[in-house]
PDB file of N, CA and C in Angstrom:
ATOM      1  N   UNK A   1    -111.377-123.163  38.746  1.00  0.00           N
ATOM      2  CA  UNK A   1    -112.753-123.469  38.413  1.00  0.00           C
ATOM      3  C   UNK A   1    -113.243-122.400  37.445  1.00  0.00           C
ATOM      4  N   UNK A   2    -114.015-122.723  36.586  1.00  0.00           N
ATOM      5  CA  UNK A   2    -114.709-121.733  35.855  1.00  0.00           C
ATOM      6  C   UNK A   2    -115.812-122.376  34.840  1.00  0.00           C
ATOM      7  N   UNK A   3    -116.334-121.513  34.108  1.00  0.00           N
ATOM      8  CA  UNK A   3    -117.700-121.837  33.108  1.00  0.00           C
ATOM      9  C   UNK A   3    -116.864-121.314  31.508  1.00  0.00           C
ATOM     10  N   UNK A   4    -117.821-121.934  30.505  1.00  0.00           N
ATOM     11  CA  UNK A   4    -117.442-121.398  29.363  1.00  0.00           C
ATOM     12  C   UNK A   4    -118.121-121.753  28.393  1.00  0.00           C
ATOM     13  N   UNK A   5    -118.680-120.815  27.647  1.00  0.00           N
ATOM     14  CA  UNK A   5    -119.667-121.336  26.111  1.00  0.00           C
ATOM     15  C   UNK A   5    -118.840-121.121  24.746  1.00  0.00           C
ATOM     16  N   UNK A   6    -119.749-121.600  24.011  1.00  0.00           N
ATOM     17  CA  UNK A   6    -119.048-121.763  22.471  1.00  0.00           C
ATOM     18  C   UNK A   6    -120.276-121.794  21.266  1.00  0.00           C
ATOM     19  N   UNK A   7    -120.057-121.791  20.344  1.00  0.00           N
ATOM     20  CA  UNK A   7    -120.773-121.738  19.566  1.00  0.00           C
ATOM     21  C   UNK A   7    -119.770-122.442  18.221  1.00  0.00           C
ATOM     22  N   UNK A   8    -120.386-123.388  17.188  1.00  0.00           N
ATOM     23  CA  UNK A   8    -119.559-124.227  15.869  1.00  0.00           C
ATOM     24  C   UNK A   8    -120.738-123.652  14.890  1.00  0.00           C
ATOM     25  N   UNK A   9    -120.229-123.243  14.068  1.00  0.00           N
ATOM     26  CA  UNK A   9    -120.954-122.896  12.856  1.00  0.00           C
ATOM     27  C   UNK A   9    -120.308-123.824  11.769  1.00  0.00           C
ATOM     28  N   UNK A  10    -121.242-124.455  10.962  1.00  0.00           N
ATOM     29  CA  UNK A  10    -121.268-124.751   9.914  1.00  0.00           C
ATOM     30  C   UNK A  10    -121.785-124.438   8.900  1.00  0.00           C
ATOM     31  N   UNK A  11    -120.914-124.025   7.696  1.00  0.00           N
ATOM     32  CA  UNK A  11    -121.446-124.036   6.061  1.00  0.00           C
ATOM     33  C   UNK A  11    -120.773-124.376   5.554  1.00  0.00           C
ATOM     34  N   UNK A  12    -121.670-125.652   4.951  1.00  0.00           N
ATOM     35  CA  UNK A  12    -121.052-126.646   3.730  1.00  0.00           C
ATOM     36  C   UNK A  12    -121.386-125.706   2.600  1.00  0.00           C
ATOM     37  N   UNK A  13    -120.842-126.541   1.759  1.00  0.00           N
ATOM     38  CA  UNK A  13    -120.897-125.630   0.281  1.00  0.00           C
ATOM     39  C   UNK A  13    -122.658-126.305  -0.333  1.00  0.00           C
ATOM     40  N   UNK A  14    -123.180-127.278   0.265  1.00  0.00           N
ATOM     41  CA  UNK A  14    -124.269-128.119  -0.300  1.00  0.00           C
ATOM     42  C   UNK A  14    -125.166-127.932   0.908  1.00  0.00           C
ATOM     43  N   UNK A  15    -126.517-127.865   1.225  1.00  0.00           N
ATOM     44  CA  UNK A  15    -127.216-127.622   2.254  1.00  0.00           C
ATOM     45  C   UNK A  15    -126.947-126.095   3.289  1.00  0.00           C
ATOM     46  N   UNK A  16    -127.962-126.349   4.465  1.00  0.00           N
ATOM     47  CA  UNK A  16    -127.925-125.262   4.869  1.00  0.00           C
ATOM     48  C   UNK A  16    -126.844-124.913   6.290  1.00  0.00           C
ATOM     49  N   UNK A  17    -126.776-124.127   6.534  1.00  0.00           N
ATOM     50  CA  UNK A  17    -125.641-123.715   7.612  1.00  0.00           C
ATOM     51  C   UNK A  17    -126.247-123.947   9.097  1.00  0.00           C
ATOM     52  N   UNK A  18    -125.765-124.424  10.055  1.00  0.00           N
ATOM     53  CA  UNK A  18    -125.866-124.937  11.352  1.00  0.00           C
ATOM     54  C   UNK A  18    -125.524-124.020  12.539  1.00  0.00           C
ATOM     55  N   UNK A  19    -125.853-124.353  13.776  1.00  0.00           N
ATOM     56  CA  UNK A  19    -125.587-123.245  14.372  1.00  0.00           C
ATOM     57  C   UNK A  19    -125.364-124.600  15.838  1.00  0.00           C
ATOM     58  N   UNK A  20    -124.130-124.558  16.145  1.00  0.00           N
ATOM     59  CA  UNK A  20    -124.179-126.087  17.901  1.00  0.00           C
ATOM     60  C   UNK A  20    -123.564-124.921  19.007  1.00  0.00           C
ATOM     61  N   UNK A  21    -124.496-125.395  20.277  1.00  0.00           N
ATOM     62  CA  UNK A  21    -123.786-124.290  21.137  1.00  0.00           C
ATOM     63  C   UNK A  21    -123.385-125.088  22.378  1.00  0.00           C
ATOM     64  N   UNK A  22    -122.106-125.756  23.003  1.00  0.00           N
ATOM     65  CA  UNK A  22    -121.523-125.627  23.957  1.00  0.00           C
ATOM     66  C   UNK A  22    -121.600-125.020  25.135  1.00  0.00           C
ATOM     67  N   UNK A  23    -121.575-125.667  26.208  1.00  0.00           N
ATOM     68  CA  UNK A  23    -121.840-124.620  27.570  1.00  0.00           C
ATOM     69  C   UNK A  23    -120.971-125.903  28.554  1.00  0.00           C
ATOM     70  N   UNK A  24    -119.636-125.347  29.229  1.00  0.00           N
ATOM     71  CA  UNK A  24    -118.708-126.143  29.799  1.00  0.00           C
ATOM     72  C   UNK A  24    -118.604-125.508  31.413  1.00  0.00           C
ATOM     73  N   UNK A  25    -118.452-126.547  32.358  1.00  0.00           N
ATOM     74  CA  UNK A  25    -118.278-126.353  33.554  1.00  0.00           C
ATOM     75  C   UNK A  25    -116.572-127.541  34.000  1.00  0.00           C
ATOM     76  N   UNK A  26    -115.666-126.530  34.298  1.00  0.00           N
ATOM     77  CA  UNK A  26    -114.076-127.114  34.783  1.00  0.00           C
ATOM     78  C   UNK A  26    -113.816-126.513  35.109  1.00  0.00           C
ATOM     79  N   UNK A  27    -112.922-127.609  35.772  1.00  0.00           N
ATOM     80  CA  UNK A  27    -111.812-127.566  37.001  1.00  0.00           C
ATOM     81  C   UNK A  27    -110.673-127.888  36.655  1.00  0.00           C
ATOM     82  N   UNK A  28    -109.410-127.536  37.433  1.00  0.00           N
ATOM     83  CA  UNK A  28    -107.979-128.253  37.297  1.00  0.00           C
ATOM     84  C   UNK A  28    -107.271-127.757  37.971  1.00  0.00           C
ATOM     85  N   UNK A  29    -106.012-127.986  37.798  1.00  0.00           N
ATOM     86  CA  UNK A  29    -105.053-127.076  38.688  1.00  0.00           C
ATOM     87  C   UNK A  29    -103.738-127.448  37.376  1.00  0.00           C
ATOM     88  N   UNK A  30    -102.838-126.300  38.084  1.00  0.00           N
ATOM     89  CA  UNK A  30    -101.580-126.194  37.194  1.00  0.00           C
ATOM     90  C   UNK A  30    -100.531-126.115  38.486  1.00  0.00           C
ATOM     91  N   UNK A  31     -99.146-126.903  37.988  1.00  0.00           N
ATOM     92  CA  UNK A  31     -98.131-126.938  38.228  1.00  0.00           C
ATOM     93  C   UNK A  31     -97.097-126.202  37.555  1.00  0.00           C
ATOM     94  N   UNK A  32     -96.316-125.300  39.032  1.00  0.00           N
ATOM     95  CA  UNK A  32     -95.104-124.553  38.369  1.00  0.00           C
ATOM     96  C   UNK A  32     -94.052-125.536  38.284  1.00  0.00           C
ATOM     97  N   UNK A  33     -93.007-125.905  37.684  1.00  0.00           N
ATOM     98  CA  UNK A  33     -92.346-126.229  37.464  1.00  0.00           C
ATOM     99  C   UNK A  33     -90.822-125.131  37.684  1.00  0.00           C
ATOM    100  N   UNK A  34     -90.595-124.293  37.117  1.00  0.00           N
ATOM    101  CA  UNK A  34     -89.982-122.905  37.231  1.00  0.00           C
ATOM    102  C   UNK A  34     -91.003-121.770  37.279  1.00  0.00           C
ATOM    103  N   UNK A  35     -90.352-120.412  36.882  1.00  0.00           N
ATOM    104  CA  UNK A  35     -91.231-119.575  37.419  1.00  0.00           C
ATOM    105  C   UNK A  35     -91.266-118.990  35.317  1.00  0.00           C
ATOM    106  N   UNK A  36     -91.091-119.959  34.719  1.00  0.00           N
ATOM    107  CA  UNK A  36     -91.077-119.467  33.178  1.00  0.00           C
ATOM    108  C   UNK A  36     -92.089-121.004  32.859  1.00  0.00           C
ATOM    109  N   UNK A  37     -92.286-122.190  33.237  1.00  0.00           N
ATOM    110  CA  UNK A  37     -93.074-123.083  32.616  1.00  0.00           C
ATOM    111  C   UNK A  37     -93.970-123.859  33.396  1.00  0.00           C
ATOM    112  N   UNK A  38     -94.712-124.310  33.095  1.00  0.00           N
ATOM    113  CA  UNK A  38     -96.133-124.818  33.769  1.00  0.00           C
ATOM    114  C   UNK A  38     -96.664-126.213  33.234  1.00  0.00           C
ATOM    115  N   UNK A  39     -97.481-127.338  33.807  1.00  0.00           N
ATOM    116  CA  UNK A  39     -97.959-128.003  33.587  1.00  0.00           C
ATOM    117  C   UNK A  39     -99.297-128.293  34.331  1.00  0.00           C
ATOM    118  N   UNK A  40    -100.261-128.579  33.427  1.00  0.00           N
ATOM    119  CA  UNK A  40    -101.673-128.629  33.879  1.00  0.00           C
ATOM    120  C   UNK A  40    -102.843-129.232  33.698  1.00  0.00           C
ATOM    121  N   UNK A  41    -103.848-129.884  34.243  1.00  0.00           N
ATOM    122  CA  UNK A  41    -104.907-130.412  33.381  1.00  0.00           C
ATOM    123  C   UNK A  41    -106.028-130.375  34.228  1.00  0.00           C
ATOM    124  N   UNK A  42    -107.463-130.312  33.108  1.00  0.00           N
ATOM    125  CA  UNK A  42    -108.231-130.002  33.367  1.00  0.00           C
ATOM    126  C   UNK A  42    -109.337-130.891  32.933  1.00  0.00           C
ATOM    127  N   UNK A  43    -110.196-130.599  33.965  1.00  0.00           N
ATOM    128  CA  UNK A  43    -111.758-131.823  33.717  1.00  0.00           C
ATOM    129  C   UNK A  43    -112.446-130.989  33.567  1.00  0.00           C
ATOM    130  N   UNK A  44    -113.627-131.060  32.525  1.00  0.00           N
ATOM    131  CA  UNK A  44    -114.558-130.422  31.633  1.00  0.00           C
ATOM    132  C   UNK A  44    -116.196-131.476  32.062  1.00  0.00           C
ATOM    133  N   UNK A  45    -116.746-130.549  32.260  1.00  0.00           N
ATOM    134  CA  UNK A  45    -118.840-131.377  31.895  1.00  0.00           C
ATOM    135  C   UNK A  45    -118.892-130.352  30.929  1.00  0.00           C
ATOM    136  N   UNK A  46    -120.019-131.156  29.497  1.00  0.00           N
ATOM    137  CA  UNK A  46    -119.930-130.225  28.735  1.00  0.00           C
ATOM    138  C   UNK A  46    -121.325-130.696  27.979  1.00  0.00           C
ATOM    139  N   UNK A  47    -121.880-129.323  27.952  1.00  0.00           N
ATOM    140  CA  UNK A  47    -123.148-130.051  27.864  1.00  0.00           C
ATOM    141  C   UNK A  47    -123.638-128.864  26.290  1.00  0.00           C
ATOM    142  N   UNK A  48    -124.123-130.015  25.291  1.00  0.00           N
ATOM    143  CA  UNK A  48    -124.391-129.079  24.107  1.00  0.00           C
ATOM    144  C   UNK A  48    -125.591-129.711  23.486  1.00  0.00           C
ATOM    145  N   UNK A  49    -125.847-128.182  22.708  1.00  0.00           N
ATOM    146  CA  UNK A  49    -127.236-128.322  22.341  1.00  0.00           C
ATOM    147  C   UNK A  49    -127.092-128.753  20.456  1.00  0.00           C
ATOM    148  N   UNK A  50    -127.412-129.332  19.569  1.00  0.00           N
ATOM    149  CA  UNK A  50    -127.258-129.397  18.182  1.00  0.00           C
ATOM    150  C   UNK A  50    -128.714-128.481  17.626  1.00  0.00           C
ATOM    151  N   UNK A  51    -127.947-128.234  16.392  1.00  0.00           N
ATOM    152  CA  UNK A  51    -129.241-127.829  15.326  1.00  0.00           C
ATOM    153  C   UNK A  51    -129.859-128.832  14.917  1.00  0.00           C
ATOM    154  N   UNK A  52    -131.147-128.596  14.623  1.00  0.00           N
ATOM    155  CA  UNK A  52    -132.138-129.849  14.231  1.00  0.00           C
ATOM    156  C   UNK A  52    -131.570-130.240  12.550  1.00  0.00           C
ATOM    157  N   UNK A  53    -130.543-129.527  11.859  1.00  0.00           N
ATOM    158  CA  UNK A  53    -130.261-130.396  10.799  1.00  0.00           C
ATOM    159  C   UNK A  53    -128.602-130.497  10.908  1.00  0.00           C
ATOM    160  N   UNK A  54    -127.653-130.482  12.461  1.00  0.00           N
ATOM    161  CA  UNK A  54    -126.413-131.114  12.338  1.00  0.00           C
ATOM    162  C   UNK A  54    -126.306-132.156  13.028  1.00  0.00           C
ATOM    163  N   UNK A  55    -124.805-132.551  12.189  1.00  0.00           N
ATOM    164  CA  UNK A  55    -125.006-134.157  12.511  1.00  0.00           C
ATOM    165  C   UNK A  55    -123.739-134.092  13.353  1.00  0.00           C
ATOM    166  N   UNK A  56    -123.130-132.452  13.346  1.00  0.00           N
ATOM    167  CA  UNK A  56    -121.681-132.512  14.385  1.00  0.00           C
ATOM    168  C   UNK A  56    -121.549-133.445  15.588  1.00  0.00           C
ATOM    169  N   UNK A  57    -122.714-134.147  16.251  1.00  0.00           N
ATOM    170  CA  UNK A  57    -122.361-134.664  17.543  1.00  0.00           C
ATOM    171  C   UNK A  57    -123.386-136.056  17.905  1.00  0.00           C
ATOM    172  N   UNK A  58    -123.823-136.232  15.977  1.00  0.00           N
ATOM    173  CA  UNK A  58    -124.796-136.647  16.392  1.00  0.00           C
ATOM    174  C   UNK A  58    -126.058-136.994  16.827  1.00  0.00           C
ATOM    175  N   UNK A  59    -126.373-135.761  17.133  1.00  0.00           N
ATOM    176  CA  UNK A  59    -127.560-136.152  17.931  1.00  0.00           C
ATOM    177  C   UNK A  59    -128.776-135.039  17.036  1.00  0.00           C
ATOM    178  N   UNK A  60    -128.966-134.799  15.968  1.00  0.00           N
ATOM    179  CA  UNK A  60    -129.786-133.350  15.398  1.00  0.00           C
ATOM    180  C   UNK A  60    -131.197-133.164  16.679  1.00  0.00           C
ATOM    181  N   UNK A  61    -130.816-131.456  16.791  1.00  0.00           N
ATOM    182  CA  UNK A  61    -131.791-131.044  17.482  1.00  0.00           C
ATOM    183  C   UNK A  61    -132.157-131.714  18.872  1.00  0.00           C
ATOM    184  N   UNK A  62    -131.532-132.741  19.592  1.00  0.00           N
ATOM    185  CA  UNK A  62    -130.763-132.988  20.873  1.00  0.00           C
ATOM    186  C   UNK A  62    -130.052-132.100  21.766  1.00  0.00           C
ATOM    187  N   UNK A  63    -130.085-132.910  22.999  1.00  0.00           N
ATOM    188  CA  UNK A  63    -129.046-132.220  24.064  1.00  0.00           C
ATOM    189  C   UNK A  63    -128.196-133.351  24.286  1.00  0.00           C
ATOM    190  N   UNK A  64    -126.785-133.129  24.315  1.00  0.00           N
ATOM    191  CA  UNK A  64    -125.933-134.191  25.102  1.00  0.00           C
ATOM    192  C   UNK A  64    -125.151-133.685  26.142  1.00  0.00           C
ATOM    193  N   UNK A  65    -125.225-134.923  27.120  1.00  0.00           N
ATOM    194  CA  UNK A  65    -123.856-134.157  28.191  1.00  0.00           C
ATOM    195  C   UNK A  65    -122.865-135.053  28.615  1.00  0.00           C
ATOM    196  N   UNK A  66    -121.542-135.025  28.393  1.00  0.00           N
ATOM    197  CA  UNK A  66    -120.468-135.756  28.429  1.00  0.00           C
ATOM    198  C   UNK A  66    -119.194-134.974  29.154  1.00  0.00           C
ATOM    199  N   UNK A  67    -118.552-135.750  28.959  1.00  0.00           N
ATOM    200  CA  UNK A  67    -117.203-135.293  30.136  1.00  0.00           C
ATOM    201  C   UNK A  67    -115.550-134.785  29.155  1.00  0.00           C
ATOM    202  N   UNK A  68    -115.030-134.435  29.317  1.00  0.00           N
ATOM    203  CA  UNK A  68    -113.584-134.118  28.853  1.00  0.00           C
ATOM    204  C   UNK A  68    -112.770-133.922  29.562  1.00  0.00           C
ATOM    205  N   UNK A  69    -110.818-133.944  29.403  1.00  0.00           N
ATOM    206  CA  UNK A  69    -110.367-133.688  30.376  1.00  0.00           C
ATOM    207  C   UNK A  69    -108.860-132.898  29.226  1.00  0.00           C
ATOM    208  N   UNK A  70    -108.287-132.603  29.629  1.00  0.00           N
ATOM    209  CA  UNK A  70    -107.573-131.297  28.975  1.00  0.00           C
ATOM    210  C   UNK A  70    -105.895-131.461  29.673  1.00  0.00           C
ATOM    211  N   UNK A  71    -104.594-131.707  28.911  1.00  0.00           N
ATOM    212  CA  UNK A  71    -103.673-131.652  29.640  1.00  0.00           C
ATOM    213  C   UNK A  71    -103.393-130.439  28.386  1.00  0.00           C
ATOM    214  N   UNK A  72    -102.040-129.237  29.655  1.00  0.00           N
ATOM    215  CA  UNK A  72    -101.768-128.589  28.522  1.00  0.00           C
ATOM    216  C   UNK A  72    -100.207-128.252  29.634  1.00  0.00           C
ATOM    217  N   UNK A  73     -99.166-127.568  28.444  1.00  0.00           N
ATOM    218  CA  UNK A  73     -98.046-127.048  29.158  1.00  0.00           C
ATOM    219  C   UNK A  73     -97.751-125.593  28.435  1.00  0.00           C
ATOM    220  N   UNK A  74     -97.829-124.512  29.679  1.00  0.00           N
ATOM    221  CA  UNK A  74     -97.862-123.544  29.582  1.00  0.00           C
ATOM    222  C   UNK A  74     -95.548-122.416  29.565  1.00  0.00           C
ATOM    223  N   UNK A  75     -95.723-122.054  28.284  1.00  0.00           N
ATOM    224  CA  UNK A  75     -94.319-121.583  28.860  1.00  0.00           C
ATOM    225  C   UNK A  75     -94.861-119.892  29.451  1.00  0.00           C
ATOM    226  N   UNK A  76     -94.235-119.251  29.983  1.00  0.00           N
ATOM    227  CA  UNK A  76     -94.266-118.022  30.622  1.00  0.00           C
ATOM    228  C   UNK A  76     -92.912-117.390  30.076  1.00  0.00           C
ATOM    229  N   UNK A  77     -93.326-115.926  29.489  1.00  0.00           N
ATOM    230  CA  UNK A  77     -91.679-115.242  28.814  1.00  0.00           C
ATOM    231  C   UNK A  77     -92.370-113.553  28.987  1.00  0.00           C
TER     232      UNK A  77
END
């Protein structure tokens, strides 16, 4: 389990630069497989805020909150 923020900056070469900030709440679990590789996945709520002039998500100057889910395979060396 854990939390996690982010921040996307944008600058186009035309208009002004953007600022979207991310704020994620997940879970998952991972599988050993050996004690060198791993397999795992994870469910994400993810809830972000836009700048009132990006269009990254949609929504300018909005809040959205949507879901994600994350497979990944980890080697260990």
């Amino acid at each position: 389990m854990g939390m996690g923020a982010g921040m996307f900056y944008t600058n186009p070469k035309h208009g002004d630069a953007t600022i979207d900030w991310v704020f994620s709440l997940v879970s998952g679990g991972e599988y050993f497989i050996d004690e060198h590789f791993s397999l795992g996945i994870e469910g994400q709520i993810d809830v972000t805020r836009s700048d009132e002039q990006s269009l990254n998500f949609g929504n300018p100057d909005r809040t959205n909150v949507n879901t994600g889910t994350a497979f990944y395979a980890t080697l260990y060396f």
